[in-house]
PDB file of N, CA and C in Angstrom:
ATOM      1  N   UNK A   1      13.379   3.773  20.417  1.00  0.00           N
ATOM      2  CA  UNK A   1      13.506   4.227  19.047  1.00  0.00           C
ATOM      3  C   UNK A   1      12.252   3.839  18.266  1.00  0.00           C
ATOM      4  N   UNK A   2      11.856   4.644  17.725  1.00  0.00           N
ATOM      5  CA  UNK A   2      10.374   4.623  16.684  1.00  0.00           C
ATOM      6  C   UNK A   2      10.849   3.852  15.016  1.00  0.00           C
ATOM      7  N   UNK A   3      10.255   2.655  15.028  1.00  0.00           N
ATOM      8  CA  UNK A   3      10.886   2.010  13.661  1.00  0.00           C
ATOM      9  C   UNK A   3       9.580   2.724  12.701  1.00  0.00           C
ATOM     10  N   UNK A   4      10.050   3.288  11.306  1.00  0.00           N
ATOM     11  CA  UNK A   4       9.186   3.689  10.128  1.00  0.00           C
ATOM     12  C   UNK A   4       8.969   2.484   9.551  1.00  0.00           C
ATOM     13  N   UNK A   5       7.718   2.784   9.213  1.00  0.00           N
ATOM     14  CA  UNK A   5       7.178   1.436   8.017  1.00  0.00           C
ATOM     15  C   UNK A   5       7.889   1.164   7.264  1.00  0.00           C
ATOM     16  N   UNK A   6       7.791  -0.033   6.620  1.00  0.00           N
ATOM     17  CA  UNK A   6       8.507  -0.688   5.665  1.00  0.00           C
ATOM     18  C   UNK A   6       7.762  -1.335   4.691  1.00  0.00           C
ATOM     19  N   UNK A   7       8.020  -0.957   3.566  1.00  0.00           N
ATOM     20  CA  UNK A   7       7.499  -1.549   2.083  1.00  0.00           C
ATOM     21  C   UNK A   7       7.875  -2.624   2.419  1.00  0.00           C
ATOM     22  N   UNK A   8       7.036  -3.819   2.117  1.00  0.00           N
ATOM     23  CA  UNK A   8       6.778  -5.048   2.357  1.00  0.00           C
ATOM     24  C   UNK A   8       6.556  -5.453   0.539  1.00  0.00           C
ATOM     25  N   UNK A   9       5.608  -5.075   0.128  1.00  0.00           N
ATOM     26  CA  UNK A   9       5.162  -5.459  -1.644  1.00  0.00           C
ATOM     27  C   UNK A   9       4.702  -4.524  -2.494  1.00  0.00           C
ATOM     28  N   UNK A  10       4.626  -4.665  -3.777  1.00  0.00           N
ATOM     29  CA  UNK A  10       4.056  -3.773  -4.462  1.00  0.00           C
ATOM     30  C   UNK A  10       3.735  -4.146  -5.938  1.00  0.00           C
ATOM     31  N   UNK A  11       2.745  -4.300  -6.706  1.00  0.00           N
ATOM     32  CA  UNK A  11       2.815  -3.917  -7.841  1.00  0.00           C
ATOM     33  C   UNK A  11       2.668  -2.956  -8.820  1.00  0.00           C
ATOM     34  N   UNK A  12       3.030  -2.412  -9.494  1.00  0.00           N
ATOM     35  CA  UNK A  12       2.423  -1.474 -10.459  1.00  0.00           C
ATOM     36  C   UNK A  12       1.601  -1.518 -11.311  1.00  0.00           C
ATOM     37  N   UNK A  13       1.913  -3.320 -11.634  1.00  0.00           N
ATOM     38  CA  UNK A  13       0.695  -3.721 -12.573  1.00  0.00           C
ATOM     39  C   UNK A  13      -0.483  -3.174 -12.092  1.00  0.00           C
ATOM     40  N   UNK A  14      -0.377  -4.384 -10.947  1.00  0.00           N
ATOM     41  CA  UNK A  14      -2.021  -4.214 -10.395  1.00  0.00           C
ATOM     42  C   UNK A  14      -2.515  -3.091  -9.703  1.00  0.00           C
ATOM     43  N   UNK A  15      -1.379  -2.306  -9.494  1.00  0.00           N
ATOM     44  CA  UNK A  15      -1.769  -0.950  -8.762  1.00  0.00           C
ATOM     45  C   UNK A  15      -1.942  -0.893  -7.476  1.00  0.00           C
ATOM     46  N   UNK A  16      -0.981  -1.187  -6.607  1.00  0.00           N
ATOM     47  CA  UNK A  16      -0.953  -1.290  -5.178  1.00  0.00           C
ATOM     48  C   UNK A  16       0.101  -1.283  -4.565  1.00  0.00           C
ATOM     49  N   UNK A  17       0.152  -1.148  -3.449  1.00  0.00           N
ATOM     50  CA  UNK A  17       1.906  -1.041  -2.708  1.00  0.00           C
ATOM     51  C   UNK A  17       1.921  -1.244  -1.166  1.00  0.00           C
ATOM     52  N   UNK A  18       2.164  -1.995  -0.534  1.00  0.00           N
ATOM     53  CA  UNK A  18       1.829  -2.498   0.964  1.00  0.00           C
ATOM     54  C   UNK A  18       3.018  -2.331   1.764  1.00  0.00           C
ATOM     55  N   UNK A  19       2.860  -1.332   3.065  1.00  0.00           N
ATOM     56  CA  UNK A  19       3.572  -1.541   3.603  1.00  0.00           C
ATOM     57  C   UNK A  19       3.152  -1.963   5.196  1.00  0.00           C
ATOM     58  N   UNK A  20       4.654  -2.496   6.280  1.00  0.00           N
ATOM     59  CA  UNK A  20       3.917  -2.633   7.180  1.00  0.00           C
ATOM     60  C   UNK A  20       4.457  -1.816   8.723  1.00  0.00           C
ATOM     61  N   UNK A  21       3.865  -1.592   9.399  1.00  0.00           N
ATOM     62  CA  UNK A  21       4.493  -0.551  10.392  1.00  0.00           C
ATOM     63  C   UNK A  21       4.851  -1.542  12.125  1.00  0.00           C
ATOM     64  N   UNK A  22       5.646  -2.057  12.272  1.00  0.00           N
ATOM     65  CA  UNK A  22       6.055  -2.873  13.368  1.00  0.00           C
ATOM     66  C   UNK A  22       5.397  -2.156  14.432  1.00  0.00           C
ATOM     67  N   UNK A  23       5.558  -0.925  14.661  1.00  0.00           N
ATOM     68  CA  UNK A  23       5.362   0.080  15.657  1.00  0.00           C
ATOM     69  C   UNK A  23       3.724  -0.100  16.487  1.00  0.00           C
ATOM     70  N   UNK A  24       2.918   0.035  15.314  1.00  0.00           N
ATOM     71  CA  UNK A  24       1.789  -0.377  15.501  1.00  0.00           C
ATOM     72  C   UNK A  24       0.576  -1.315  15.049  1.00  0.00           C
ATOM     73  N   UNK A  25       1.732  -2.272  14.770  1.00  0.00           N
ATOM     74  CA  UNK A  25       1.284  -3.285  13.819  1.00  0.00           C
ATOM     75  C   UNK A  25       0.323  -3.080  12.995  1.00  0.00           C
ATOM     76  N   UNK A  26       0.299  -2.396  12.155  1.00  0.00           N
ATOM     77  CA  UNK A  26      -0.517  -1.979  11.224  1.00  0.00           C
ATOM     78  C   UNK A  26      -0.219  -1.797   9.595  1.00  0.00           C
ATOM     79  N   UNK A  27      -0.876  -2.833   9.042  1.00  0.00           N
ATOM     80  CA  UNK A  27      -0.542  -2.685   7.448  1.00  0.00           C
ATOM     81  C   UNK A  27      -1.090  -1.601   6.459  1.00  0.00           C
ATOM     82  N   UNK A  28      -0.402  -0.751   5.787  1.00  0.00           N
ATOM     83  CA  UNK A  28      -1.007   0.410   5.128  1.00  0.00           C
ATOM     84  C   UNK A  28      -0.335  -0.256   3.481  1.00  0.00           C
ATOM     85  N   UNK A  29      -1.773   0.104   3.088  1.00  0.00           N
ATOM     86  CA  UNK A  29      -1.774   0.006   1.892  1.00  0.00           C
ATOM     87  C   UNK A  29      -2.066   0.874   1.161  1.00  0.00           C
ATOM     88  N   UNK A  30      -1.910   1.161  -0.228  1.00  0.00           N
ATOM     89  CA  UNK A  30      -2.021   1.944  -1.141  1.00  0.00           C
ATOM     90  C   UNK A  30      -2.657   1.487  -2.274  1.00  0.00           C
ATOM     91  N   UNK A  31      -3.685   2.032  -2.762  1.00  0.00           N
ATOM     92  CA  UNK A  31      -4.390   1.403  -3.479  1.00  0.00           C
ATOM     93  C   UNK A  31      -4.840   2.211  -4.978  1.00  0.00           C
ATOM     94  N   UNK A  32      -4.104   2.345  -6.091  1.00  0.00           N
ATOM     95  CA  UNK A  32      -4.941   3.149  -6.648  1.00  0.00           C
ATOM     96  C   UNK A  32      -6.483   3.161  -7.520  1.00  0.00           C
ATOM     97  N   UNK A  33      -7.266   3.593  -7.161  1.00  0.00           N
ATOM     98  CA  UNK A  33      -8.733   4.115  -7.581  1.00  0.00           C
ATOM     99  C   UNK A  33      -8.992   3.360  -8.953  1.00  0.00           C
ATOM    100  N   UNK A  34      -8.118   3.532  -9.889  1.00  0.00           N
ATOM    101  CA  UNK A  34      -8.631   3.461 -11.176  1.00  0.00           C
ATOM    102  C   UNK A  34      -8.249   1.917 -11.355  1.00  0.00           C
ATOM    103  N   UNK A  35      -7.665   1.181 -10.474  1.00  0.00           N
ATOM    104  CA  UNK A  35      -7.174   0.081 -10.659  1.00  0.00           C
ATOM    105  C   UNK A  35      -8.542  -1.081  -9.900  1.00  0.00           C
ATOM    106  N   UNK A  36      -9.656  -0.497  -9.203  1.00  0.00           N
ATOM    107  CA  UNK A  36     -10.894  -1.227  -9.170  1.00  0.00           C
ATOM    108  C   UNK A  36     -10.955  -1.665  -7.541  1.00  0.00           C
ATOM    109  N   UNK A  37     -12.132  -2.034  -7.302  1.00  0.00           N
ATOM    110  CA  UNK A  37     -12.160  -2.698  -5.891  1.00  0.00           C
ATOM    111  C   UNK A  37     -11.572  -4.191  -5.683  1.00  0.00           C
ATOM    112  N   UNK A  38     -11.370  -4.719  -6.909  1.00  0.00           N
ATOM    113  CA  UNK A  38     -11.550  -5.772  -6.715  1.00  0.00           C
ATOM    114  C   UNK A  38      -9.902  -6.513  -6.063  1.00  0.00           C
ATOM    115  N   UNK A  39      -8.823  -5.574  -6.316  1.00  0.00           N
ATOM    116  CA  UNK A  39      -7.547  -5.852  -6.021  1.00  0.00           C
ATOM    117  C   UNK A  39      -7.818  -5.258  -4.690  1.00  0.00           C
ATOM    118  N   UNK A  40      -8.337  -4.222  -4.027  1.00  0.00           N
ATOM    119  CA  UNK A  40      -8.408  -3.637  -2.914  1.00  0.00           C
ATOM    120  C   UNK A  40      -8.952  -5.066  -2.040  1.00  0.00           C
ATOM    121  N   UNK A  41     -10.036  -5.378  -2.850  1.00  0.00           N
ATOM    122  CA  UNK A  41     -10.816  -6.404  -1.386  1.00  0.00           C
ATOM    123  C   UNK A  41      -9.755  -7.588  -1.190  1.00  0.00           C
ATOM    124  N   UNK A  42      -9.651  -8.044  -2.764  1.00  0.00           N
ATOM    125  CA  UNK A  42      -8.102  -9.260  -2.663  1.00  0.00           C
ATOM    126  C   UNK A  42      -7.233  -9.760  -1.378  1.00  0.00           C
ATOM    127  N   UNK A  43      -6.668  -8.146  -1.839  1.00  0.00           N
ATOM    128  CA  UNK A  43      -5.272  -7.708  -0.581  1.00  0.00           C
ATOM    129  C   UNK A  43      -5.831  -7.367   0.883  1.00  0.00           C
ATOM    130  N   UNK A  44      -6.758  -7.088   0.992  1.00  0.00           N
ATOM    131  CA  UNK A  44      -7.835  -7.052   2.309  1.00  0.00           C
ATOM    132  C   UNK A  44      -7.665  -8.406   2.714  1.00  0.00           C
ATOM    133  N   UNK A  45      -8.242  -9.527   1.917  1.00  0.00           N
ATOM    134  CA  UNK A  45      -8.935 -10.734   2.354  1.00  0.00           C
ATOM    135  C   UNK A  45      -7.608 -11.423   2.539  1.00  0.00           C
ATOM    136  N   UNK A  46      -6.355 -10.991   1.470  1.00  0.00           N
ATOM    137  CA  UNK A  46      -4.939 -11.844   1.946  1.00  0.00           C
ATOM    138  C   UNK A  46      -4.776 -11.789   3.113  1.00  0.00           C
ATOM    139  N   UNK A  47      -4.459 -10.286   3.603  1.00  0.00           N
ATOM    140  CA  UNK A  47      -4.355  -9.991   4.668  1.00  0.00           C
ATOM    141  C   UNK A  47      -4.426 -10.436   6.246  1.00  0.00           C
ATOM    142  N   UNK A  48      -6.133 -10.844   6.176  1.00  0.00           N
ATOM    143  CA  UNK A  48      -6.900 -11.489   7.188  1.00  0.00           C
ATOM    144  C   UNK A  48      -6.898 -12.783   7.299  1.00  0.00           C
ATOM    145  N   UNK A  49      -6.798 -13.421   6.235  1.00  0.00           N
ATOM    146  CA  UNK A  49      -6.289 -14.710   5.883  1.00  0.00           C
ATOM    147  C   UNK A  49      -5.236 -14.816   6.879  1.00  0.00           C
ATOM    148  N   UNK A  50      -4.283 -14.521   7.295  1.00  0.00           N
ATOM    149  CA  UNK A  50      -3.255 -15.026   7.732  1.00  0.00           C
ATOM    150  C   UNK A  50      -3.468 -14.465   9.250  1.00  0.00           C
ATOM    151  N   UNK A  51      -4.248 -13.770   9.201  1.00  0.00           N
ATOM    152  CA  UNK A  51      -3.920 -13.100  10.746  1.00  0.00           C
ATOM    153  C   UNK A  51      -5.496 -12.194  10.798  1.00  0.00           C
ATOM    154  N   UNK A  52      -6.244 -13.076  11.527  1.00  0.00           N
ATOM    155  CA  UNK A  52      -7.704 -12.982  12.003  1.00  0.00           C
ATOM    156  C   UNK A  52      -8.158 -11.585  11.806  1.00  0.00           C
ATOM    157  N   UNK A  53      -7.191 -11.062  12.880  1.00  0.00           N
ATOM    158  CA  UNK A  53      -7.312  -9.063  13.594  1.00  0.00           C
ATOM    159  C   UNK A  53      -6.038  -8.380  12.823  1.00  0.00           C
ATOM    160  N   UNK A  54      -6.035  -8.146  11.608  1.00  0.00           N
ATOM    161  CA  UNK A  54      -5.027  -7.444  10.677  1.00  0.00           C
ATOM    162  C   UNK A  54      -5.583  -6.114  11.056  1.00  0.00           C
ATOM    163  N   UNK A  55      -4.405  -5.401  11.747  1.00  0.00           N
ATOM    164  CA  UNK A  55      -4.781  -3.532  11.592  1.00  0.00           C
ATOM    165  C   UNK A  55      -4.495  -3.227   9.905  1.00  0.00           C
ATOM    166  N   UNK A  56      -5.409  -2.379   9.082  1.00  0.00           N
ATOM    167  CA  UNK A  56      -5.485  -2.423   7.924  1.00  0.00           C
ATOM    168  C   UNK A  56      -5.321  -0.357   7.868  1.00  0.00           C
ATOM    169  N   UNK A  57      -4.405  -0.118   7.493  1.00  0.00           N
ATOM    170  CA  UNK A  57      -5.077   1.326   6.725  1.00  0.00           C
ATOM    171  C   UNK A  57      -4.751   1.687   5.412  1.00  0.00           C
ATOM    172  N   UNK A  58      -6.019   2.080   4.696  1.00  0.00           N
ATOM    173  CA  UNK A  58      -6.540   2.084   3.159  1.00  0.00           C
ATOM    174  C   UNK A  58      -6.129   3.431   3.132  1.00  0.00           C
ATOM    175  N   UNK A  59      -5.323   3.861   2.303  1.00  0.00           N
ATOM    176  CA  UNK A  59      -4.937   5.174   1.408  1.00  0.00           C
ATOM    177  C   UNK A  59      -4.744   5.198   0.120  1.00  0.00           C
ATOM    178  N   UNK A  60      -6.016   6.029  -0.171  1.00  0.00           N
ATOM    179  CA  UNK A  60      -6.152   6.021  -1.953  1.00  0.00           C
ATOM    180  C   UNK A  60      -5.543   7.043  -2.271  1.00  0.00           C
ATOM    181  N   UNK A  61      -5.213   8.105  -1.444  1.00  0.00           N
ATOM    182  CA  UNK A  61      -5.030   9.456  -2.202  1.00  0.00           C
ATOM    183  C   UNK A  61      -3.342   9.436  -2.437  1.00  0.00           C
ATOM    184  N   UNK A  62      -2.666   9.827  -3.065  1.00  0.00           N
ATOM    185  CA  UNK A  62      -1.157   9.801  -3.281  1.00  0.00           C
ATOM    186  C   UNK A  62      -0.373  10.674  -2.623  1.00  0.00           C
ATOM    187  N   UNK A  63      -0.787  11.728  -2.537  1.00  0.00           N
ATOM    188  CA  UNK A  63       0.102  12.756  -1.675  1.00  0.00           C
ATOM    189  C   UNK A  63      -0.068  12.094  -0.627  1.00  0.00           C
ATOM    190  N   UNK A  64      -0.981  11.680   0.047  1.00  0.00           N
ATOM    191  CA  UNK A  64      -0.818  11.441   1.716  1.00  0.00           C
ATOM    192  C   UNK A  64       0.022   9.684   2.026  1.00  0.00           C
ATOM    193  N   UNK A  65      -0.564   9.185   0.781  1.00  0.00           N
ATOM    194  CA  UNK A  65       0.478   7.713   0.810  1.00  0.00           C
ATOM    195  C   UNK A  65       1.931   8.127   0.982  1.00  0.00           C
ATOM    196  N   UNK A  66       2.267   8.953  -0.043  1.00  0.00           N
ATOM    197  CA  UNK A  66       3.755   9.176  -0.036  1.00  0.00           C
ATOM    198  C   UNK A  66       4.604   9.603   1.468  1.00  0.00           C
ATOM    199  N   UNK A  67       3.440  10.254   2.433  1.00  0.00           N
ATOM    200  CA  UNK A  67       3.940  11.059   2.976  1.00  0.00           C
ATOM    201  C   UNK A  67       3.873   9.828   4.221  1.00  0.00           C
ATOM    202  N   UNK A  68       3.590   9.077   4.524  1.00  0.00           N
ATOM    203  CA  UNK A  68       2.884   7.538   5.295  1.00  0.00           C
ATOM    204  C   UNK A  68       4.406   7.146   5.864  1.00  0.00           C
ATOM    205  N   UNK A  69       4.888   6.736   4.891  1.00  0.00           N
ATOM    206  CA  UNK A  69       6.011   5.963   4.887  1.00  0.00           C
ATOM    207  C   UNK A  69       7.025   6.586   4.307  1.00  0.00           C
ATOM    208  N   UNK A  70       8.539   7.255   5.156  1.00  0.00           N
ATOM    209  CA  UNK A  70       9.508   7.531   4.864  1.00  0.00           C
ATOM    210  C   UNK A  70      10.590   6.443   3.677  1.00  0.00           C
ATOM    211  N   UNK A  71      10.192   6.323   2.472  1.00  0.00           N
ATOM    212  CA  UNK A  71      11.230   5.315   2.179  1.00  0.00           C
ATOM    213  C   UNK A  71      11.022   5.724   0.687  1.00  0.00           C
ATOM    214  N   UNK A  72      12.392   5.815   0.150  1.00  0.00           N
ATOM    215  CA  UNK A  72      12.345   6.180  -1.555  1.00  0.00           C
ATOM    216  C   UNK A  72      11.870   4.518  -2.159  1.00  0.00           C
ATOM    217  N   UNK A  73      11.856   3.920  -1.685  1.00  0.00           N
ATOM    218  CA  UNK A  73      11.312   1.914  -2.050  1.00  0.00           C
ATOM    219  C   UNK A  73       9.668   2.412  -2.407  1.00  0.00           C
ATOM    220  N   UNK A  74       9.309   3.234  -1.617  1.00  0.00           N
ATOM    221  CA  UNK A  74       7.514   3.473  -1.280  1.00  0.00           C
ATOM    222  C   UNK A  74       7.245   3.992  -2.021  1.00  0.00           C
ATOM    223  N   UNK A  75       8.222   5.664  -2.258  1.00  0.00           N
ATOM    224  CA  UNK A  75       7.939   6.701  -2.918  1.00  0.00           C
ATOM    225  C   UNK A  75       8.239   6.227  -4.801  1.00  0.00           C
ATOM    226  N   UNK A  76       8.641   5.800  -4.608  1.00  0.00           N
ATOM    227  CA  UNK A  76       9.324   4.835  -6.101  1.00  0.00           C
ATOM    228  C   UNK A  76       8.087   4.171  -6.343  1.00  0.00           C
ATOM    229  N   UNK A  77       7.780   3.093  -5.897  1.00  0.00           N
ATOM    230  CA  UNK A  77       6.562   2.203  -6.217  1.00  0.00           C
ATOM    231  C   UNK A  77       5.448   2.880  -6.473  1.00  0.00           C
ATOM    232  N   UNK A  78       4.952   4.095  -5.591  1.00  0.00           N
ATOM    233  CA  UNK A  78       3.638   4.932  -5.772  1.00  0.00           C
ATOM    234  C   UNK A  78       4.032   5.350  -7.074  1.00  0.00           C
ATOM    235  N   UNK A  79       5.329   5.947  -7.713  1.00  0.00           N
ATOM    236  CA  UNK A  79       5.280   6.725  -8.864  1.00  0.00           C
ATOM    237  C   UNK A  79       5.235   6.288 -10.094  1.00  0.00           C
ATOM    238  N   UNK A  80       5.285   4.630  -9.679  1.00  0.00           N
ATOM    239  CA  UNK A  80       5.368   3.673 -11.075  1.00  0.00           C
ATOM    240  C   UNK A  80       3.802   3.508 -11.247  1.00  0.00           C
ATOM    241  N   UNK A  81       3.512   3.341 -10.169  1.00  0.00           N
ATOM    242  CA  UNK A  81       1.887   3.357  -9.876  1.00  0.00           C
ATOM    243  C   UNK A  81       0.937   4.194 -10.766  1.00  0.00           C
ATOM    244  N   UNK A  82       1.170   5.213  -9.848  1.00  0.00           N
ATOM    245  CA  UNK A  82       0.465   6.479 -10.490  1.00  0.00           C
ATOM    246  C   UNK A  82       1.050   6.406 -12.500  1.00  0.00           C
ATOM    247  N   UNK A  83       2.226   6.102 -12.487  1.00  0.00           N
ATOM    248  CA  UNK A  83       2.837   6.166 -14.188  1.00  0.00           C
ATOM    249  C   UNK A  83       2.261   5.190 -14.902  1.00  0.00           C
ATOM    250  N   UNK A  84       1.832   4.245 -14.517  1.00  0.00           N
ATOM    251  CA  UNK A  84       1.258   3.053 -15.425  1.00  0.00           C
ATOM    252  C   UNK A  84      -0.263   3.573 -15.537  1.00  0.00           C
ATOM    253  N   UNK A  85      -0.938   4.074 -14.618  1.00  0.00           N
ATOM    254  CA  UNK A  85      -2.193   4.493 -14.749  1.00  0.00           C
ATOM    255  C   UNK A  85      -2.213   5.318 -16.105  1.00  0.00           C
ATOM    256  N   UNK A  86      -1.228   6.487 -15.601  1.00  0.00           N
ATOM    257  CA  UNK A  86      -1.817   7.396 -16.821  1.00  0.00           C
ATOM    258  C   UNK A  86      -1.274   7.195 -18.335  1.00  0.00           C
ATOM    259  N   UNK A  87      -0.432   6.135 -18.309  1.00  0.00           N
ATOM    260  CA  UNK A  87      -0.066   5.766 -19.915  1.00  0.00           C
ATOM    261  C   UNK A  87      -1.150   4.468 -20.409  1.00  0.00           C
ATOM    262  N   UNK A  88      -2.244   4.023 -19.641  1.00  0.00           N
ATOM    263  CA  UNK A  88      -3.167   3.165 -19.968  1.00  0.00           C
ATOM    264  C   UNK A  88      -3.715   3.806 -20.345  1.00  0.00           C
TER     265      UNK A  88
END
């Protein structure tokens, strides 16, 4: 049986949403653009911090985040995401 990723964290503040995929051990994150590099490298460096060889995949764009991870938890978090952006 193929396990789907799982939202692991997210903020809206800061504009990000992490999930992680057992399957291929690989953490996908979501990152939005207008929210700066500097939370991107952050959550990078958390990442590695804990685990040397972190599989990492970076998705800025929203349609294709959403589509990443089967889970209204994901799809929810991206939309608070994307919603806090554009009322700043």
């Amino acid at each position: 049986m193929i396990r789907q990723p799982e939202m692991i964290e997210c903020s809206s503040i800061l504009g990000y949403a992490m999930a992680f995929c057992p399957e291929t051990d690989t953490y996908i994150l979501f990152v939005c653009t207008e929210c700066g590099n500097n939370i991107m490298f952050d959550l990078i460096k958390s990442l590695t911090w804990y685990e040397n060889k972190a599989n990492i995949l970076l998705i800025t764009d929203e349609e294709r985040a959403k589509d990443l991870v089967r889970s209204d938890r994901w799809r929810e978090a991206i939309n608070d995401i994307m919603g806090n952006i554009e009322k700043a």
